[in-house]
C-alpha atoms as a PDB file:
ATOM      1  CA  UNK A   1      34.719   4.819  29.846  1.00  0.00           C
ATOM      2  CA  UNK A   2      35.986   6.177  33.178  1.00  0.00           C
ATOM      3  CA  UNK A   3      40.085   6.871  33.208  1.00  0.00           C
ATOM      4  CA  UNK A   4      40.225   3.412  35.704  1.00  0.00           C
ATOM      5  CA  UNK A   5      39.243   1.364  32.370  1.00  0.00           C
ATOM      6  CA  UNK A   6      41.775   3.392  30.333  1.00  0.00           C
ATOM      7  CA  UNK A   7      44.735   2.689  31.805  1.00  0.00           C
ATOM      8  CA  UNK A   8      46.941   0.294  32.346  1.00  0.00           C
ATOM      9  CA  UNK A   9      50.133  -0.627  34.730  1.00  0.00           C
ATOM     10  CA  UNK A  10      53.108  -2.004  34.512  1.00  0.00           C
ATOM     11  CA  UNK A  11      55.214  -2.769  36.893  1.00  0.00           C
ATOM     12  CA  UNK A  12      58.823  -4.589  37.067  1.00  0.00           C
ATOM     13  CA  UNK A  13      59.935  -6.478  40.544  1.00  0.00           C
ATOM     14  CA  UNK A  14      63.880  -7.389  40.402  1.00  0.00           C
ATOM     15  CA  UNK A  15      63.873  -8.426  44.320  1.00  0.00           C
ATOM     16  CA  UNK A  16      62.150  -5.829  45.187  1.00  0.00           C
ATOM     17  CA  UNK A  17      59.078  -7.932  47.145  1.00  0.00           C
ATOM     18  CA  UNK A  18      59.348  -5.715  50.508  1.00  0.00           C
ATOM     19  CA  UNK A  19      57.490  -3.052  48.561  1.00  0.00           C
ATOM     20  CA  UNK A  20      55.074  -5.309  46.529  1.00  0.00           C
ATOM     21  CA  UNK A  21      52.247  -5.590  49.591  1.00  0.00           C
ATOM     22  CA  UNK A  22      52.887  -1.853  50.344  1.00  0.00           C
ATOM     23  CA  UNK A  23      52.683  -1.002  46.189  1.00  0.00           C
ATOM     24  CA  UNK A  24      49.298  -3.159  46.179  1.00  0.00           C
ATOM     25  CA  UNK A  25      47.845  -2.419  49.195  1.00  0.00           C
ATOM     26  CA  UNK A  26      48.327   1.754  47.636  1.00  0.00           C
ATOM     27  CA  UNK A  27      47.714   1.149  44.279  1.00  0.00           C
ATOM     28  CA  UNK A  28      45.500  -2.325  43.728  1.00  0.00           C
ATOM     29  CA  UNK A  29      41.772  -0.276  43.028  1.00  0.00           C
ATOM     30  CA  UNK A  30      43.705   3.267  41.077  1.00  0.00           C
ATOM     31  CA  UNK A  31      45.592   1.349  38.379  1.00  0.00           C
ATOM     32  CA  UNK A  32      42.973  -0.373  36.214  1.00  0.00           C
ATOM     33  CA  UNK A  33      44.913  -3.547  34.596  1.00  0.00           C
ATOM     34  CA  UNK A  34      48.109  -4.468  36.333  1.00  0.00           C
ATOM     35  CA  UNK A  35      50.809  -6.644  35.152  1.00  0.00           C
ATOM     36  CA  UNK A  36      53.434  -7.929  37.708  1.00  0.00           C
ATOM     37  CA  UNK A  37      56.998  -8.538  36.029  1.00  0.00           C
ATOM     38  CA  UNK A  38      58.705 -10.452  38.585  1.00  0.00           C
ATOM     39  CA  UNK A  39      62.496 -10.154  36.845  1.00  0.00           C
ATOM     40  CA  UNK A  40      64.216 -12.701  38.974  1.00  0.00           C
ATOM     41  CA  UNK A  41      64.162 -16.359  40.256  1.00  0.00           C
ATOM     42  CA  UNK A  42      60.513 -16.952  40.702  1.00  0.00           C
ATOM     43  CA  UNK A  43      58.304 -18.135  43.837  1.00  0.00           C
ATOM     44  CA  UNK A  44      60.294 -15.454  46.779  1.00  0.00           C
ATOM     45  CA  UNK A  45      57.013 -14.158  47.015  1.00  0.00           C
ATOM     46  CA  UNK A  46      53.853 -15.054  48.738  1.00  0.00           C
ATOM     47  CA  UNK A  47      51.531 -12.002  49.197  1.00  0.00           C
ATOM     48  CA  UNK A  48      48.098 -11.460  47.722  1.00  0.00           C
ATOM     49  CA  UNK A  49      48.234 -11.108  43.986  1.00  0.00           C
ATOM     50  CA  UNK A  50      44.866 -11.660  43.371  1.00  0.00           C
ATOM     51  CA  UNK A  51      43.287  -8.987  40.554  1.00  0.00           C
ATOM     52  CA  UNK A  52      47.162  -8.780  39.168  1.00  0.00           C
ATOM     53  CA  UNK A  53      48.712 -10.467  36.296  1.00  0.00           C
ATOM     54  CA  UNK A  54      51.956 -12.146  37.244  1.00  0.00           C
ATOM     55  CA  UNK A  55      54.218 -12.847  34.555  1.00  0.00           C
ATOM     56  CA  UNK A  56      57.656 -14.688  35.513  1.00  0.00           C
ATOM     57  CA  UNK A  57      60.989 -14.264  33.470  1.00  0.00           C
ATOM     58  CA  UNK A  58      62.674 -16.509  35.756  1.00  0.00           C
ATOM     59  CA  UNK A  59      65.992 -14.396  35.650  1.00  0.00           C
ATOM     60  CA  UNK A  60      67.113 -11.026  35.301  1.00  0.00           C
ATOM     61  CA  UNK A  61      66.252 -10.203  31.575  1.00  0.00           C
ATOM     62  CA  UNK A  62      66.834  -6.549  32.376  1.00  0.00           C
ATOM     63  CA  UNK A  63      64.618  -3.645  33.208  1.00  0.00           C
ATOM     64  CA  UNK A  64      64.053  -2.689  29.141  1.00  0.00           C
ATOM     65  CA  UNK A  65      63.064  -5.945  28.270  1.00  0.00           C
ATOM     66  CA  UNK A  66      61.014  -7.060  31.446  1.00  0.00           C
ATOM     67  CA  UNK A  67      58.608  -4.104  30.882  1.00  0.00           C
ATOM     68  CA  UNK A  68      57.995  -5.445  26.896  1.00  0.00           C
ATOM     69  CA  UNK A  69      57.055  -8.389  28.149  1.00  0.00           C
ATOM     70  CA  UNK A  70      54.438  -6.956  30.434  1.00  0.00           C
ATOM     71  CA  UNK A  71      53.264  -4.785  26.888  1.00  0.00           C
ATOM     72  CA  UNK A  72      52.797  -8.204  25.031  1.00  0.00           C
ATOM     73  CA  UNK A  73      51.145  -9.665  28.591  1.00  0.00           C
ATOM     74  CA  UNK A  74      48.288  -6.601  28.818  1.00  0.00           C
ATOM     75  CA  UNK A  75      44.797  -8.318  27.920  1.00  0.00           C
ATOM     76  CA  UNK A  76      44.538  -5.828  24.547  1.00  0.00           C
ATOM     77  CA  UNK A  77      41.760  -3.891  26.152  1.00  0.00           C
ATOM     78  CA  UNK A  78      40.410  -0.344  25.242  1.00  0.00           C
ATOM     79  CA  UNK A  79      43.596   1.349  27.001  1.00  0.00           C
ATOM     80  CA  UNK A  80      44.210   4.561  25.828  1.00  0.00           C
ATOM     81  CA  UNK A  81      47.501   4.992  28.352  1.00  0.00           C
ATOM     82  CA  UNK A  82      49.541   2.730  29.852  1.00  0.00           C
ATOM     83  CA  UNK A  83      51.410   3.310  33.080  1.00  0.00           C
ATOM     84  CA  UNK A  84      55.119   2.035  33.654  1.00  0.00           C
ATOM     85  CA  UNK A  85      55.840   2.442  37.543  1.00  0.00           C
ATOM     86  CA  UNK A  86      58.228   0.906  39.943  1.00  0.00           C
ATOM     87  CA  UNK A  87      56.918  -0.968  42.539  1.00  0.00           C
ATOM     88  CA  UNK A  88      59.022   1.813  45.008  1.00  0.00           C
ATOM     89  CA  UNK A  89      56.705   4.804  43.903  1.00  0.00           C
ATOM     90  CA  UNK A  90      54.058   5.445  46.144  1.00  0.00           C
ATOM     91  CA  UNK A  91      51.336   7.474  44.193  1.00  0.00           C
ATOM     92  CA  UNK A  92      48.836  10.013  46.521  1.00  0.00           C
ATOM     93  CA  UNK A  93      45.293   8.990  47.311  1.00  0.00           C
ATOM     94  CA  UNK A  94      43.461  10.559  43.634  1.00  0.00           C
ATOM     95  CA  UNK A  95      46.606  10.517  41.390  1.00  0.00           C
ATOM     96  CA  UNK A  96      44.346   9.030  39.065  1.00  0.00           C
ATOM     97  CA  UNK A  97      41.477  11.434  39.086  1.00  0.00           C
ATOM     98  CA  UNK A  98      44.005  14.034  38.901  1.00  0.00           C
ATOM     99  CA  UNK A  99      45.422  12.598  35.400  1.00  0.00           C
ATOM    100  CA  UNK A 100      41.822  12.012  34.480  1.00  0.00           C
ATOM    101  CA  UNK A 101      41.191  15.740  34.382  1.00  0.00           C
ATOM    102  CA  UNK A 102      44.534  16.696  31.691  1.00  0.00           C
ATOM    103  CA  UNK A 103      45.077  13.916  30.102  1.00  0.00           C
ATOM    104  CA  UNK A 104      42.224  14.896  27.320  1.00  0.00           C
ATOM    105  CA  UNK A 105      43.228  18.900  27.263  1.00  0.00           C
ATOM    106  CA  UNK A 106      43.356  19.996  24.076  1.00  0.00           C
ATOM    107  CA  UNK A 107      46.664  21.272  24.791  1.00  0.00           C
ATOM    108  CA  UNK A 108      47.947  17.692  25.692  1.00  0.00           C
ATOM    109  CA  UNK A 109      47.014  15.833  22.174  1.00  0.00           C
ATOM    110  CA  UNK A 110      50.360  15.827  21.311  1.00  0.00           C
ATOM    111  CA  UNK A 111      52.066  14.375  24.590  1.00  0.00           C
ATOM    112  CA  UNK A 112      53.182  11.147  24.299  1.00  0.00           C
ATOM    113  CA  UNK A 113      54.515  10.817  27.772  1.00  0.00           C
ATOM    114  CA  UNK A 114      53.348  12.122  30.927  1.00  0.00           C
ATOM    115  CA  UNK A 115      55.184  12.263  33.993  1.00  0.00           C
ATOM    116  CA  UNK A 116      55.327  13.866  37.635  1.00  0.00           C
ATOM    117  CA  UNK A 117      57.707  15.907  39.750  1.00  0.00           C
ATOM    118  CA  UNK A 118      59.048  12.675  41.986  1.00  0.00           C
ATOM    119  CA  UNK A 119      59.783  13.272  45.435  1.00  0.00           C
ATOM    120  CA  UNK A 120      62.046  11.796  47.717  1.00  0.00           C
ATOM    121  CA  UNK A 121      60.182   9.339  50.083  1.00  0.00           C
ATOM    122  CA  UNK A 122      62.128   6.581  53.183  1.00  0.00           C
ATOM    123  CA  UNK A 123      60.259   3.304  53.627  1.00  0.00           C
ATOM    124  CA  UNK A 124      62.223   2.513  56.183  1.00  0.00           C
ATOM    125  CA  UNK A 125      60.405   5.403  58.077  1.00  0.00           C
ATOM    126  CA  UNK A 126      57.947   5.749  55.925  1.00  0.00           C
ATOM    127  CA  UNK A 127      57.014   9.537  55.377  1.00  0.00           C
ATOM    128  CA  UNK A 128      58.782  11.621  52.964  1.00  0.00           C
ATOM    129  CA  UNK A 129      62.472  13.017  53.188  1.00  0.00           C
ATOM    130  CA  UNK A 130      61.501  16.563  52.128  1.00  0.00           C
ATOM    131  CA  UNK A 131      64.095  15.871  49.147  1.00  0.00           C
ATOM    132  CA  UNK A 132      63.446  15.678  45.577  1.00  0.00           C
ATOM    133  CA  UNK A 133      64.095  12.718  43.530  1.00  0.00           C
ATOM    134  CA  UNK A 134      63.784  13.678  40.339  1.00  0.00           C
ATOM    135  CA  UNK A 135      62.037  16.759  37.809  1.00  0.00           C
ATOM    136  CA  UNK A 136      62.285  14.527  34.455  1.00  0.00           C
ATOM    137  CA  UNK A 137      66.107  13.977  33.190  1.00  0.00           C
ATOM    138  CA  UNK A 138      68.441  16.702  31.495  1.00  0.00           C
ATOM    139  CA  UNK A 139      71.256  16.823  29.818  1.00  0.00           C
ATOM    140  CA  UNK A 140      74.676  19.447  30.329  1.00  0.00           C
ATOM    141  CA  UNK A 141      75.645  21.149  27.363  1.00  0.00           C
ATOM    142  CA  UNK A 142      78.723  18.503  27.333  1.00  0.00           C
ATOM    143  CA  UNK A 143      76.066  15.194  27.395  1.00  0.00           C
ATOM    144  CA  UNK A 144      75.833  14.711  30.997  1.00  0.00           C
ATOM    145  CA  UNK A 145      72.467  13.450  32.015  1.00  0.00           C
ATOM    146  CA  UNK A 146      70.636  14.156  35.598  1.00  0.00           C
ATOM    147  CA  UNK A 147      67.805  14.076  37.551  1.00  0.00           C
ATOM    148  CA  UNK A 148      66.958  17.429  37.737  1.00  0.00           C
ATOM    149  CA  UNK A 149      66.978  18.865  41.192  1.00  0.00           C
ATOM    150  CA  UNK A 150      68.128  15.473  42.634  1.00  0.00           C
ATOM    151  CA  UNK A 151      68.804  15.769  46.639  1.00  0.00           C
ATOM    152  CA  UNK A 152      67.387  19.577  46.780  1.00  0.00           C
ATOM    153  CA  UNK A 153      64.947  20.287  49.143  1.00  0.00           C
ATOM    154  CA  UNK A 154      61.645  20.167  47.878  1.00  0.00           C
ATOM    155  CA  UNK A 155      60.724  24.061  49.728  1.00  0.00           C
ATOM    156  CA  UNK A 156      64.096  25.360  47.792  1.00  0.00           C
ATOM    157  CA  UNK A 157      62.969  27.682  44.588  1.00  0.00           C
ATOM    158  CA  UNK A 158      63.947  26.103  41.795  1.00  0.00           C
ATOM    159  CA  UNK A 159      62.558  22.698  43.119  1.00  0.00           C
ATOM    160  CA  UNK A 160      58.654  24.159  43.457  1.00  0.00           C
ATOM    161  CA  UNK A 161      57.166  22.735  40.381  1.00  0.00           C
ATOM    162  CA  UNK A 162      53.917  25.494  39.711  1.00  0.00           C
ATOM    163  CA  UNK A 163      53.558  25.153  35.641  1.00  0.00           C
ATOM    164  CA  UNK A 164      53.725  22.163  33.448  1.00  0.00           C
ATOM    165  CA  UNK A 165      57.257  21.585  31.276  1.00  0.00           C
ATOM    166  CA  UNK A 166      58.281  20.176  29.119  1.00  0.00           C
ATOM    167  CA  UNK A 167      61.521  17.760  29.781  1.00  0.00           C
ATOM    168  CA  UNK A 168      64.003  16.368  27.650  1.00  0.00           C
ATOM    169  CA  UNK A 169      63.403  12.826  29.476  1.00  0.00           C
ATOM    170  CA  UNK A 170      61.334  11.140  31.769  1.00  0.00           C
ATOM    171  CA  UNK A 171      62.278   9.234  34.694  1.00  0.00           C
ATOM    172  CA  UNK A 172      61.392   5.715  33.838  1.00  0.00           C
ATOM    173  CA  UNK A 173      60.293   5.376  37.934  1.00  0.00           C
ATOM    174  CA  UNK A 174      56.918   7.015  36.921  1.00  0.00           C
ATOM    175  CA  UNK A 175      55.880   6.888  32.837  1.00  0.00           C
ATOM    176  CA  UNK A 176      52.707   7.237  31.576  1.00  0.00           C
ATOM    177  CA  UNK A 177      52.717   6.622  28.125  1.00  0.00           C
ATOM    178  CA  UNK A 178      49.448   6.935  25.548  1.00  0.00           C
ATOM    179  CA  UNK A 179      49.229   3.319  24.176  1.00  0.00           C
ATOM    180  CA  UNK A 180      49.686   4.978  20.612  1.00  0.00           C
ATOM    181  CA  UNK A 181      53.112   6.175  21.505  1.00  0.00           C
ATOM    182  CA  UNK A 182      53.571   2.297  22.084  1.00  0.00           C
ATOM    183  CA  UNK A 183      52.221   1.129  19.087  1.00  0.00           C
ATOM    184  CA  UNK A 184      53.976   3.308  16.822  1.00  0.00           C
ATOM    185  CA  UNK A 185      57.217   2.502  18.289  1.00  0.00           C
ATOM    186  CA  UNK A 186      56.641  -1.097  17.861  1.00  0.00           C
ATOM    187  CA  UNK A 187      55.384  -1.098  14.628  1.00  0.00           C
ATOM    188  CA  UNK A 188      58.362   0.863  13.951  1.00  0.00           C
ATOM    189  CA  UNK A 189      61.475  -0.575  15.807  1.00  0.00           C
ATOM    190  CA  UNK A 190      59.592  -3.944  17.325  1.00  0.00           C
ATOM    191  CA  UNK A 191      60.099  -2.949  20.591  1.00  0.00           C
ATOM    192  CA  UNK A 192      59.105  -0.042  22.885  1.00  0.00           C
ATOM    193  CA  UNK A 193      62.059  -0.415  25.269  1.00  0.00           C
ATOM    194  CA  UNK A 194      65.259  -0.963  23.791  1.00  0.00           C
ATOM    195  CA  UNK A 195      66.680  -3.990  24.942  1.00  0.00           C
ATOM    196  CA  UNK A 196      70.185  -3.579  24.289  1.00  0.00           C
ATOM    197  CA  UNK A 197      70.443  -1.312  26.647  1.00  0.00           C
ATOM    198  CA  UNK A 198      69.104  -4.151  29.602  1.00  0.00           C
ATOM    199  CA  UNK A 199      69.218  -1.283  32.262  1.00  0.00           C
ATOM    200  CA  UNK A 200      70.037   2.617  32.727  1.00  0.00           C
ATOM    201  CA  UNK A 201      69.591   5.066  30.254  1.00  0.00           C
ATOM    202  CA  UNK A 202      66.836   2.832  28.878  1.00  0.00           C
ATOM    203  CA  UNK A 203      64.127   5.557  29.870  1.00  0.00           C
ATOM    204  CA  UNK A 204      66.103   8.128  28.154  1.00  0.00           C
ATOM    205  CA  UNK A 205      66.781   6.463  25.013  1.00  0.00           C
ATOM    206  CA  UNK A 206      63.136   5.806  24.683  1.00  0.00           C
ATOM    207  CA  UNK A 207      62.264   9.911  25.417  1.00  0.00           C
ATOM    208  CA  UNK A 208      64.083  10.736  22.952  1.00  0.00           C
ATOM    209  CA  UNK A 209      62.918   8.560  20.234  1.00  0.00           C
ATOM    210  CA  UNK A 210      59.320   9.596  21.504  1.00  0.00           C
ATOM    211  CA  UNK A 211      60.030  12.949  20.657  1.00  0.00           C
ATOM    212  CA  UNK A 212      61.722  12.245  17.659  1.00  0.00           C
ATOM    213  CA  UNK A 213      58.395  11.255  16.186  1.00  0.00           C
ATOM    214  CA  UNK A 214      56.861  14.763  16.922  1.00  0.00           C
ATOM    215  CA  UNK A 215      55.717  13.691  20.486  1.00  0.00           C
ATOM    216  CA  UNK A 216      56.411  15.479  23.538  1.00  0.00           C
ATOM    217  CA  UNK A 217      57.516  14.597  27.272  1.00  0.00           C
ATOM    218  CA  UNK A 218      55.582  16.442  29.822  1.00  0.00           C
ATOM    219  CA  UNK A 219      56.075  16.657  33.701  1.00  0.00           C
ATOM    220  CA  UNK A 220      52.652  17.816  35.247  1.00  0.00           C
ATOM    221  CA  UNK A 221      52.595  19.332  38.875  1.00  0.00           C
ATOM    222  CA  UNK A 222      49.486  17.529  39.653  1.00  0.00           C
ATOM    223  CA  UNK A 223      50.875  14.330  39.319  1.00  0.00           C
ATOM    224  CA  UNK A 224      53.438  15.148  41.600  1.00  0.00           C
ATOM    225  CA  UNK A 225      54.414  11.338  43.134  1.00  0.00           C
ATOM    226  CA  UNK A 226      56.893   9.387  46.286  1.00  0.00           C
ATOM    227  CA  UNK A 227      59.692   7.665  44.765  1.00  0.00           C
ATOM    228  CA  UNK A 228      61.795   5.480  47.366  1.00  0.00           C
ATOM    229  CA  UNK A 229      64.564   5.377  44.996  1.00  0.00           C
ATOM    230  CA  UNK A 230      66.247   1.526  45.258  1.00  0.00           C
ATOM    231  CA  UNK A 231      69.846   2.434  44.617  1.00  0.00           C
ATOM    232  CA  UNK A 232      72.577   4.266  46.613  1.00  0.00           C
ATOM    233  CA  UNK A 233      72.812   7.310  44.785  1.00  0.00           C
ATOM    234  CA  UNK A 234      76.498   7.724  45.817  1.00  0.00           C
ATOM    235  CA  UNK A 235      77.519   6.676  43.001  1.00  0.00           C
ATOM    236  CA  UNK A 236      80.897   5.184  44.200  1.00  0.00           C
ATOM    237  CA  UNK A 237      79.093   2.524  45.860  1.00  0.00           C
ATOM    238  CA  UNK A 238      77.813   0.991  42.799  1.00  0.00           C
ATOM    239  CA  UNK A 239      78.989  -2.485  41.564  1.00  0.00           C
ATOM    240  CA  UNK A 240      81.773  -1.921  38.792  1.00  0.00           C
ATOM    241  CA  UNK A 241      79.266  -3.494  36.650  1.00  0.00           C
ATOM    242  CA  UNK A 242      76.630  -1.371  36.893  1.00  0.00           C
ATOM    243  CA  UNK A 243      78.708   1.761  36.568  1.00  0.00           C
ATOM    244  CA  UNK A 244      80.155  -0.071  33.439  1.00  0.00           C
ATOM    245  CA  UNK A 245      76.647  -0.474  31.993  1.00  0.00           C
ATOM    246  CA  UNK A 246      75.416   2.524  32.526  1.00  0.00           C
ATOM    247  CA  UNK A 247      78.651   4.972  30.721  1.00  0.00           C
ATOM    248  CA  UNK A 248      78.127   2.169  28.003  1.00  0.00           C
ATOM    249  CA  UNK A 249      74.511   3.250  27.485  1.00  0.00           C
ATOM    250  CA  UNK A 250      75.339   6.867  27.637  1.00  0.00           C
ATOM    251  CA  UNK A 251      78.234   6.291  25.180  1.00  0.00           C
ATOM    252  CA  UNK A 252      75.874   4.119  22.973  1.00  0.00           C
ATOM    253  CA  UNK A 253      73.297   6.441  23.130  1.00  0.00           C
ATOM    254  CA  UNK A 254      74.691   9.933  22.085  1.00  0.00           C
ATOM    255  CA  UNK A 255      76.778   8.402  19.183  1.00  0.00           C
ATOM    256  CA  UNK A 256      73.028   7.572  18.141  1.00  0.00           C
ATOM    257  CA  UNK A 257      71.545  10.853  19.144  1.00  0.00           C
ATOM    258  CA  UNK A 258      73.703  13.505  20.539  1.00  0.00           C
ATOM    259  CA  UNK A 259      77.163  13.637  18.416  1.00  0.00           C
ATOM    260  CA  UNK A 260      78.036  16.468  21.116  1.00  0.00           C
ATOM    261  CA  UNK A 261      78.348  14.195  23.770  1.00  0.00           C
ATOM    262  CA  UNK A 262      80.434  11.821  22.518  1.00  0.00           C
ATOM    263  CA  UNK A 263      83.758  12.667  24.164  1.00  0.00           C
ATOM    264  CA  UNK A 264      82.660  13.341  27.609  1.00  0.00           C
ATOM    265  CA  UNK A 265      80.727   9.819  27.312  1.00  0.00           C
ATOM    266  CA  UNK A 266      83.953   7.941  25.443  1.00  0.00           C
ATOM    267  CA  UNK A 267      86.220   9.285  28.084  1.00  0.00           C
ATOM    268  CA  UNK A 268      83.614   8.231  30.940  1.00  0.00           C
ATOM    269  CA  UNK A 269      83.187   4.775  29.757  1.00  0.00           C
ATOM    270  CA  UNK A 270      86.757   4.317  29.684  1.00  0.00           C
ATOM    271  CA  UNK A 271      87.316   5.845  33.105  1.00  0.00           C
ATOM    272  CA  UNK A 272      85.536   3.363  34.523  1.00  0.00           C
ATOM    273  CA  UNK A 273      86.537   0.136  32.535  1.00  0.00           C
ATOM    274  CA  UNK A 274      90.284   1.116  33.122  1.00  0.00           C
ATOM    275  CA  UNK A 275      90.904   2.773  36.386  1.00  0.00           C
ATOM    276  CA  UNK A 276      87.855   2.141  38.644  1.00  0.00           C
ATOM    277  CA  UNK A 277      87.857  -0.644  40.840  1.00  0.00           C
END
């Protein structure tokens, strides 16, 4: 069976349709399967869907839950991996062929997740920014989580990616995630995604329940990808509400996992529900 058959995608639009004929147009003969979430009111867009699924959840159900539905909405073919990407990462010509030749290393069997080193790419000029966007998500000593290397440039030392690592998350823009993983985590919790957590944090919380169950989180250089990240990352210019969401995931998340980081989350969270604006 050749890797196109393996795989699977997944991938969540929440008005995001000025990327979807770019994403297609890319992507439409490398990803096997694909399964079109559009999280938002449905019909805005008109483009060529034919070979994808489109499923419709008619409103904003969140980014954890929108990607379970497009698990239960895959056909329950021989997939061995299935890929959750964001319709804003642009993957190089042979991505695929590239994951074809690791994914069945010996070394490998036991990683659940496989990621890339994401670099920063502008659609609105469309070439890269020579920035990086992300080398999988880690956490501070006091429970701060970050993109790795966010904003560096991508010649700068530490951001030239030459031996696979392990990370302690990976960036939900670009998951590829052995269908087993999945199925074990289902069977398990009856979800993949947690859906509490509606969006942010979301990919992390699931990393680290993957590797709670002896699986590991690995970010390849040869699946190095283009991420045209949707969100100002000045984080200042985020709706309250977001900002609110996301230090309530953090907070929600280490008094699960990481008792450590409880105070610099608790005081976070209340940061911004008492004195931001």
């Amino acid at each position: 069976m050749t890797i196109f058959n393996r795989c699977a995608s997944i991938y969540v639009s929440y008005h995001s349709e000025k990327y979807i004929d770019c994403f297609l147009c890319r992507h439409r003969q490398e990803l096997g399967e694909t399964v079109l979430i559009v999280n938002s009111t449905p019909g805005k867009y008109a483009g060529d869907l034919s070979g994808v699924k489109c499923l419709e959840a008619r409103r904003n159900v969140g980014f954890a839950a929108a990607n379970n539905l497009g698990v239960v909405g895959l056909s329950g073919g021989a997939h061995d991996f299935i890929i959750f990407i964001n319709p804003d990462v642009a993957m190089p010509q042979g991505w695929l062929d590239s994951f074809s030749k690791i994914c069945d290393l010996p070394e490998y069997r036991d990683v659940g997740v496989f990621t890339g080193p994401l670099l920063g790419y502008s659609f609105a000029r469309d070439e890269p920014t020579g920035l990086i966007d992300s080398l999988g998500i880690w956490r501070t000593s006091y429970g701060k989580w970050f993109d790795k290397q966010q904003g560096q440039p991508t010649t700068a030392p530490d951001s030239v990616v030459t031996e696979p690592q392990e990370v302690p998350a990976v960036c939900g823009a670009l998951m590829v995630v052995r269908k087993k993983v999945i199925e074990e985590l289902v069977s398990e919790y009856g979800f993949f995604f947690d859906e509490s957590y509606f969006m942010y944090k979301e990919d992390i919380e699931v990393s680290l329940r993957i590797r709670r169950k002896g699986w590991r989180t690995l970010l390849h250089p040869s699946l190095a990808a283009y991420h045209c990240r949707g969100w100002d990352p000045n984080r200042g210019a985020m709706p309250k509400w977001t900002r609110s969401i996301s230090s309530r995931n953090e907070l929600k998340m280490h008094l699960r996992y990481h008792w450590r980081g409880v105070p610099y989350s608790l005081l976070k969270y209340l940061y911004v529900k008492l004195m931001e604006k």
